[in-house]
N, C-alpha and C. Protein backbone atom coordinates (compact mmCIF):
# COMPACT_ATOMS: atom_id res chain seq x y z
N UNK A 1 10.46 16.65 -2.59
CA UNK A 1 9.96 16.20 -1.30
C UNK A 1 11.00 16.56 -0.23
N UNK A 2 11.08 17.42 0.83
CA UNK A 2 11.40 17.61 1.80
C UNK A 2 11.93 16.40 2.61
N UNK A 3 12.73 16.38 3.99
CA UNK A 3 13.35 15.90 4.48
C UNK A 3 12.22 14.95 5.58
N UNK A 4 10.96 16.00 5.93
CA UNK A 4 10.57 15.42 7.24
C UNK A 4 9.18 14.50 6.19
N UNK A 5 8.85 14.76 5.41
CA UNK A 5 8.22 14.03 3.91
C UNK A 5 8.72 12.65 3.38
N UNK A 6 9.75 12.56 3.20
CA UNK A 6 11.00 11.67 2.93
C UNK A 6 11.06 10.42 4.03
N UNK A 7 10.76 10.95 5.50
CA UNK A 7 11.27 10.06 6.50
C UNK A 7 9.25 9.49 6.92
N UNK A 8 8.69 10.76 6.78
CA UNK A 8 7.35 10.08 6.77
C UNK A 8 6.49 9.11 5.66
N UNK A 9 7.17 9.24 4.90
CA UNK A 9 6.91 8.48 3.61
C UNK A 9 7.36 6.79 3.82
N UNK A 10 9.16 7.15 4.47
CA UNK A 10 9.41 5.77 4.36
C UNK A 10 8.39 5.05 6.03
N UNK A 11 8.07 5.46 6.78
CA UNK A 11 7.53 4.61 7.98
C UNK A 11 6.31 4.10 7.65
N UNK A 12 5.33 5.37 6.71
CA UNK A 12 4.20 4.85 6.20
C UNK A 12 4.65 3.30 5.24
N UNK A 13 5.50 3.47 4.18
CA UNK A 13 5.80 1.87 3.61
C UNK A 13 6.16 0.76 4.62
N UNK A 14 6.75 1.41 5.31
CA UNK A 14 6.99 0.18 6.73
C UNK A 14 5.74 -0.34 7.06
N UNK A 15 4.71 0.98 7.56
CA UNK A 15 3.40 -0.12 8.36
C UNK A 15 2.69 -1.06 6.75
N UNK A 16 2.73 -0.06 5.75
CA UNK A 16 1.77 -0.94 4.86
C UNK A 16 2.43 -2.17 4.57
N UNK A 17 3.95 -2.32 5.00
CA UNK A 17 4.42 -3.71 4.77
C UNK A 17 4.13 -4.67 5.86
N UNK A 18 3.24 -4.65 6.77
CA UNK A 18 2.60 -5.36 7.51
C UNK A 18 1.53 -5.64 7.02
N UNK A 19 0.33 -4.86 5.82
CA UNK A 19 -0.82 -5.24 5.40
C UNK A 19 -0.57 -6.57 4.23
N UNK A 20 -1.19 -7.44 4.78
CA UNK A 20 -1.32 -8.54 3.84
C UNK A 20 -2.43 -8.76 3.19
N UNK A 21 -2.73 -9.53 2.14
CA UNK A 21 -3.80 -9.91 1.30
C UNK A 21 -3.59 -11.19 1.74
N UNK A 22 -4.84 -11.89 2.23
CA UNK A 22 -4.63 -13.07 3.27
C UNK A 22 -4.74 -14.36 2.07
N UNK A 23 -4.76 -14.31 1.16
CA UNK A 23 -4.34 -15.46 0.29
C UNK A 23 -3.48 -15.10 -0.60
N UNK A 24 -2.25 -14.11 -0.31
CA UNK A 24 -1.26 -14.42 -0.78
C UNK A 24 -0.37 -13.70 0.45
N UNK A 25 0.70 -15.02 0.29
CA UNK A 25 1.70 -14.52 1.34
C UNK A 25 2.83 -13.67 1.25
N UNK A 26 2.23 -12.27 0.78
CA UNK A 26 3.21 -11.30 0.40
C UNK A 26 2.54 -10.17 0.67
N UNK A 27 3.06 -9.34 1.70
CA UNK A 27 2.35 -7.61 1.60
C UNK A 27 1.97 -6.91 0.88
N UNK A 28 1.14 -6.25 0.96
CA UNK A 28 0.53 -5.48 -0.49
C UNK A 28 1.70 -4.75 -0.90
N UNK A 29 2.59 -3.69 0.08
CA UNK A 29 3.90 -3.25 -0.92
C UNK A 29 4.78 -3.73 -1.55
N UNK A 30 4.93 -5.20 -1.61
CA UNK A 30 6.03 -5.74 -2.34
C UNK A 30 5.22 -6.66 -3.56
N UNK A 31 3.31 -6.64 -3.64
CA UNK A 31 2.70 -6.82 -4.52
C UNK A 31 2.59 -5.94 -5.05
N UNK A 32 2.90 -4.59 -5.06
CA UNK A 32 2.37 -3.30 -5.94
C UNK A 32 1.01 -3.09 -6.03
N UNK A 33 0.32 -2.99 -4.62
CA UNK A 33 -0.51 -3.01 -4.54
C UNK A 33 -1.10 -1.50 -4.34
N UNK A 34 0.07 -0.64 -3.59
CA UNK A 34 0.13 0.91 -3.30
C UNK A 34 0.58 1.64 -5.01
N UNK A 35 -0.16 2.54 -5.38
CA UNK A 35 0.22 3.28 -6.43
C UNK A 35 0.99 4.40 -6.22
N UNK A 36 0.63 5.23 -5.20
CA UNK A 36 0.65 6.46 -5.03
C UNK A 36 0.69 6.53 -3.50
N UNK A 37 1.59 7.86 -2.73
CA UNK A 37 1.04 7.90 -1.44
C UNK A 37 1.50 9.73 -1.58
N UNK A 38 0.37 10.36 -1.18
CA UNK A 38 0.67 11.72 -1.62
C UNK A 38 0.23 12.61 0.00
N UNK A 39 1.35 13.37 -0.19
CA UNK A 39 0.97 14.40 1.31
C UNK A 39 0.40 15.68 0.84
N UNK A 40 -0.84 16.03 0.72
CA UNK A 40 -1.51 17.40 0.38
C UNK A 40 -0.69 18.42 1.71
N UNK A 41 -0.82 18.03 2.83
CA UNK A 41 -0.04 18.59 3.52
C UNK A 41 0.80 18.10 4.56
N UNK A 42 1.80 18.55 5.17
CA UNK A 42 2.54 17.47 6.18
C UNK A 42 1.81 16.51 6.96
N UNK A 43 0.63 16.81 7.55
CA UNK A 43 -0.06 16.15 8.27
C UNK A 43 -1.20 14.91 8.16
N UNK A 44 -1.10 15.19 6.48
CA UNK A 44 -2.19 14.51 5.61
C UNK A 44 -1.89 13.52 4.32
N UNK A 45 -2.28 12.43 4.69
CA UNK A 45 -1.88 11.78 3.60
C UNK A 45 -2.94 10.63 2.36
N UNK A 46 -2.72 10.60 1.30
CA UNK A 46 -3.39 9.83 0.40
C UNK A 46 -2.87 9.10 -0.17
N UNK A 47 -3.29 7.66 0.14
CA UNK A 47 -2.97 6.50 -0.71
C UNK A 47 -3.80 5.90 -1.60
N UNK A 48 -3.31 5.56 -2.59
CA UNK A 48 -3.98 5.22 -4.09
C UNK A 48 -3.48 3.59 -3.71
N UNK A 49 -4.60 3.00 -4.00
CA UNK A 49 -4.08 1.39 -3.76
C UNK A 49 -4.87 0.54 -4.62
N UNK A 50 -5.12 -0.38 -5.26
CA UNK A 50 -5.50 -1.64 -5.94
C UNK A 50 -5.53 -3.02 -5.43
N UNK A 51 -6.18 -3.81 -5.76
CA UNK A 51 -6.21 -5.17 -5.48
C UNK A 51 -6.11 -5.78 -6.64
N UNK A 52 -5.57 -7.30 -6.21
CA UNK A 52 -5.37 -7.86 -7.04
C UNK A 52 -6.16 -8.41 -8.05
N UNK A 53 -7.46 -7.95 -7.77
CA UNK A 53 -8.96 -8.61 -8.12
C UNK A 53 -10.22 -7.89 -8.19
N UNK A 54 -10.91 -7.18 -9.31
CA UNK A 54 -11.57 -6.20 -8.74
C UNK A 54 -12.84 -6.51 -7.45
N UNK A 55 -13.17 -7.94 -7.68
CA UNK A 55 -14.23 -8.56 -6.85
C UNK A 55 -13.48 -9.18 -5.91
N UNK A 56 -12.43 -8.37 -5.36
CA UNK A 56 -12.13 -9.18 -3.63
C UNK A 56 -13.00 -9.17 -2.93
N UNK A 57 -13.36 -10.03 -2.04
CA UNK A 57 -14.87 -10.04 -0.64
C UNK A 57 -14.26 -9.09 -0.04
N UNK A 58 -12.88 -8.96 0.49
CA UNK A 58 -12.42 -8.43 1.66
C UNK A 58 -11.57 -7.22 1.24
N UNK A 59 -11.94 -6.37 -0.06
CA UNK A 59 -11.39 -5.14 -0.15
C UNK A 59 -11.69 -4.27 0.95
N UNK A 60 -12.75 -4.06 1.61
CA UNK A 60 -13.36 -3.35 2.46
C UNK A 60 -12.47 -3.90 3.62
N UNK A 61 -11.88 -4.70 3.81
CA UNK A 61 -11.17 -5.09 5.45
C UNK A 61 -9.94 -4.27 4.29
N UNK A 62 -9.10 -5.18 3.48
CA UNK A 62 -7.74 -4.40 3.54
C UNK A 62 -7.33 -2.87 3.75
N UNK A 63 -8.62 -2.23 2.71
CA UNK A 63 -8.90 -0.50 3.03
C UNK A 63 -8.48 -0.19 4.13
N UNK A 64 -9.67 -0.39 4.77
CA UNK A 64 -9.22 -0.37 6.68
C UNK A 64 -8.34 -0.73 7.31
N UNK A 65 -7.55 -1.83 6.88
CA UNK A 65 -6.58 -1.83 7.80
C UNK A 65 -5.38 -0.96 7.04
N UNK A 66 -4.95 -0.76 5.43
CA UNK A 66 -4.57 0.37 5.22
C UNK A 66 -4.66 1.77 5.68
N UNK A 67 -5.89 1.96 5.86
CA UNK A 67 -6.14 3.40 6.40
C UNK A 67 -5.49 3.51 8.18
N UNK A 68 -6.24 2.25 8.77
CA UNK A 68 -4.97 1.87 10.10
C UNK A 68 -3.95 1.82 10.35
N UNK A 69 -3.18 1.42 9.77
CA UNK A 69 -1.99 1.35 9.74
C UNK A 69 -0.96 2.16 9.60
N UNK A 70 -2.06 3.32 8.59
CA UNK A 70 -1.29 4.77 8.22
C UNK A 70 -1.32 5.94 9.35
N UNK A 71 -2.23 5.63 9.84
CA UNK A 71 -2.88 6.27 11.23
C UNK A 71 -1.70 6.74 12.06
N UNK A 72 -1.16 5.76 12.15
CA UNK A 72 -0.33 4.73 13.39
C UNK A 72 1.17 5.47 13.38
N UNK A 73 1.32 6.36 12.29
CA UNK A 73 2.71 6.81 11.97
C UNK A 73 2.49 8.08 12.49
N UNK A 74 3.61 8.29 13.72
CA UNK A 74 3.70 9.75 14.20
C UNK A 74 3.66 11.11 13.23
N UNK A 75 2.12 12.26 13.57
CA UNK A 75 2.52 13.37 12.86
C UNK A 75 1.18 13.08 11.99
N UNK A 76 0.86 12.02 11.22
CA UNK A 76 -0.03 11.81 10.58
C UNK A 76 -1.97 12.26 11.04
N UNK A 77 -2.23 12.67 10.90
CA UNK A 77 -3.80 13.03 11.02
C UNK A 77 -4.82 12.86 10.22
N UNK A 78 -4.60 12.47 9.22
CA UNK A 78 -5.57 12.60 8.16
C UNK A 78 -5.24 11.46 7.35
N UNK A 79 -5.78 10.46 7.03
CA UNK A 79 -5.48 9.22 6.17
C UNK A 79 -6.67 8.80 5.29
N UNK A 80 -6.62 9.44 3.88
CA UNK A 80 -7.39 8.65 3.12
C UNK A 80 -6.62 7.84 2.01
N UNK A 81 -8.17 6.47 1.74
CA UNK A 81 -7.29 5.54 1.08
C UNK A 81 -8.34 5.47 -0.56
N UNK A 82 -7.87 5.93 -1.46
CA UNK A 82 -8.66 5.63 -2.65
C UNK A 82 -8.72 4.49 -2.70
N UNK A 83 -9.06 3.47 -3.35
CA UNK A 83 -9.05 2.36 -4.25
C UNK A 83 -9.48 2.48 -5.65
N UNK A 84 -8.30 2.30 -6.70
CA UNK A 84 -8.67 2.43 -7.99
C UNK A 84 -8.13 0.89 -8.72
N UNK A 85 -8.63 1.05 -9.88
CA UNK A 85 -8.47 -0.40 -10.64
C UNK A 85 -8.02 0.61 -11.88
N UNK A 86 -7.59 1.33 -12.67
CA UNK A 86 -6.81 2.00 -13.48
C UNK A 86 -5.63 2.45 -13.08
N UNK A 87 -4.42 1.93 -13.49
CA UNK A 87 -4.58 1.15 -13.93
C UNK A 87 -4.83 -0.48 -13.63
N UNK A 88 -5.62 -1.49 -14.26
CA UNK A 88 -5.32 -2.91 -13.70
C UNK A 88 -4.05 -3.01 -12.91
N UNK A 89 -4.03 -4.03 -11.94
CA UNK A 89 -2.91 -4.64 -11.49
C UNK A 89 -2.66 -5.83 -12.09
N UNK A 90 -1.50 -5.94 -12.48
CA UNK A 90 -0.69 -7.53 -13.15
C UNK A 90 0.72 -7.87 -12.17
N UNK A 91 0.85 -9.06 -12.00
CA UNK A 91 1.81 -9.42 -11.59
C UNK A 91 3.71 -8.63 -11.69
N UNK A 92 3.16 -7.67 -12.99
CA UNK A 92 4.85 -6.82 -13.52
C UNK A 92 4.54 -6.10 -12.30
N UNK A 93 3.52 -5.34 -11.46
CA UNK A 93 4.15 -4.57 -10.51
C UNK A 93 4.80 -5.23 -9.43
N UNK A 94 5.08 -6.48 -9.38
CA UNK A 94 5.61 -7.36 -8.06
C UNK A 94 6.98 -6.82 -7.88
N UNK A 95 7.35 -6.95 -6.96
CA UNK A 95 9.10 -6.49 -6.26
C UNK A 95 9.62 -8.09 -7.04
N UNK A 96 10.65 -7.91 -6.99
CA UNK A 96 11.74 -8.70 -7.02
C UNK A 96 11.51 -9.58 -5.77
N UNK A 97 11.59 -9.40 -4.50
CA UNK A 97 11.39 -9.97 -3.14
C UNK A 97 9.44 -11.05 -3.15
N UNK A 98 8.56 -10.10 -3.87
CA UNK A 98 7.34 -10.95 -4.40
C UNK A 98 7.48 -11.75 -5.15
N UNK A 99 8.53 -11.36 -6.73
CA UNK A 99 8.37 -13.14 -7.46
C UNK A 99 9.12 -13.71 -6.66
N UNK A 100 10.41 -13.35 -6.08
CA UNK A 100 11.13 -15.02 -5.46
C UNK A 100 9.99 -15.29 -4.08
N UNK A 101 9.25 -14.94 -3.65
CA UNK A 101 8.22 -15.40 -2.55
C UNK A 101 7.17 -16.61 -3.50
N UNK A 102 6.86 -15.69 -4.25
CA UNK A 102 5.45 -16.14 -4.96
C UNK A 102 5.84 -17.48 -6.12
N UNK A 103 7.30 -17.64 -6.56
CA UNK A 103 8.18 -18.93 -7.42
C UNK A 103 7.97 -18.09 -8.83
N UNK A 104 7.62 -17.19 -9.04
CA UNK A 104 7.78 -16.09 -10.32
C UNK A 104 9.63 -16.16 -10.92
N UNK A 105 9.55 -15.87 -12.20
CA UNK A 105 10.89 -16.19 -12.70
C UNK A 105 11.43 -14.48 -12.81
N UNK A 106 12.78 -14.10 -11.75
CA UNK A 106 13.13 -12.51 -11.99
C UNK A 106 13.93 -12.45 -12.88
């Protein structure tokens, strides 16, 4: 990964650390909620993301505001957001910063 890849990569984790899952008080990136975030080309980007639940009501809002949020990062043009459930999500993808939020033992 290149230099200007590298710095667009980290701002995109910045905005998605503003997306929350509104019944839990922890951002989807420090839930491991992002799998993947791939640049087909500098300008274009794909995020692979999961929920914690395959029957969330409000997968369709987080999408969107994922796909928003990615928007939002200078340079970016193109933002799609998969949603996959392979693999499941379990609590092992949590950060360190999610179990001590969530009372999880690190």
């Amino acid at each position: 990964m290149d230099m200007t890849a590298s710095i667009t990569r980290d701002l995109i984790i910045e905005k998605l650390s503003t997306v929350y899952d509104p019944e839990i008080p922890v951002n989807i990136w420090e839930l491991g909620l992002i799998y993947d975030i791939e640049f087909p080309k500098p300008s274009e980007v794909i995020i692979h993301m999961t929920l914690t639940a395959p029957g969330c009501p409000i997968a369709d809002e987080i999408v969107q505001q994922v796909h928003d949020v990615v928007m939002e990062v200078e340079g970016i043009e193109s933002a799609t957001v998969n949603l996959v459930f392979e693999p499941a999500w379990t609590p092992d993808r949590m950060s360190d910063v999610a179990r001590l939020e969530l009372g999880y033992d690190i």
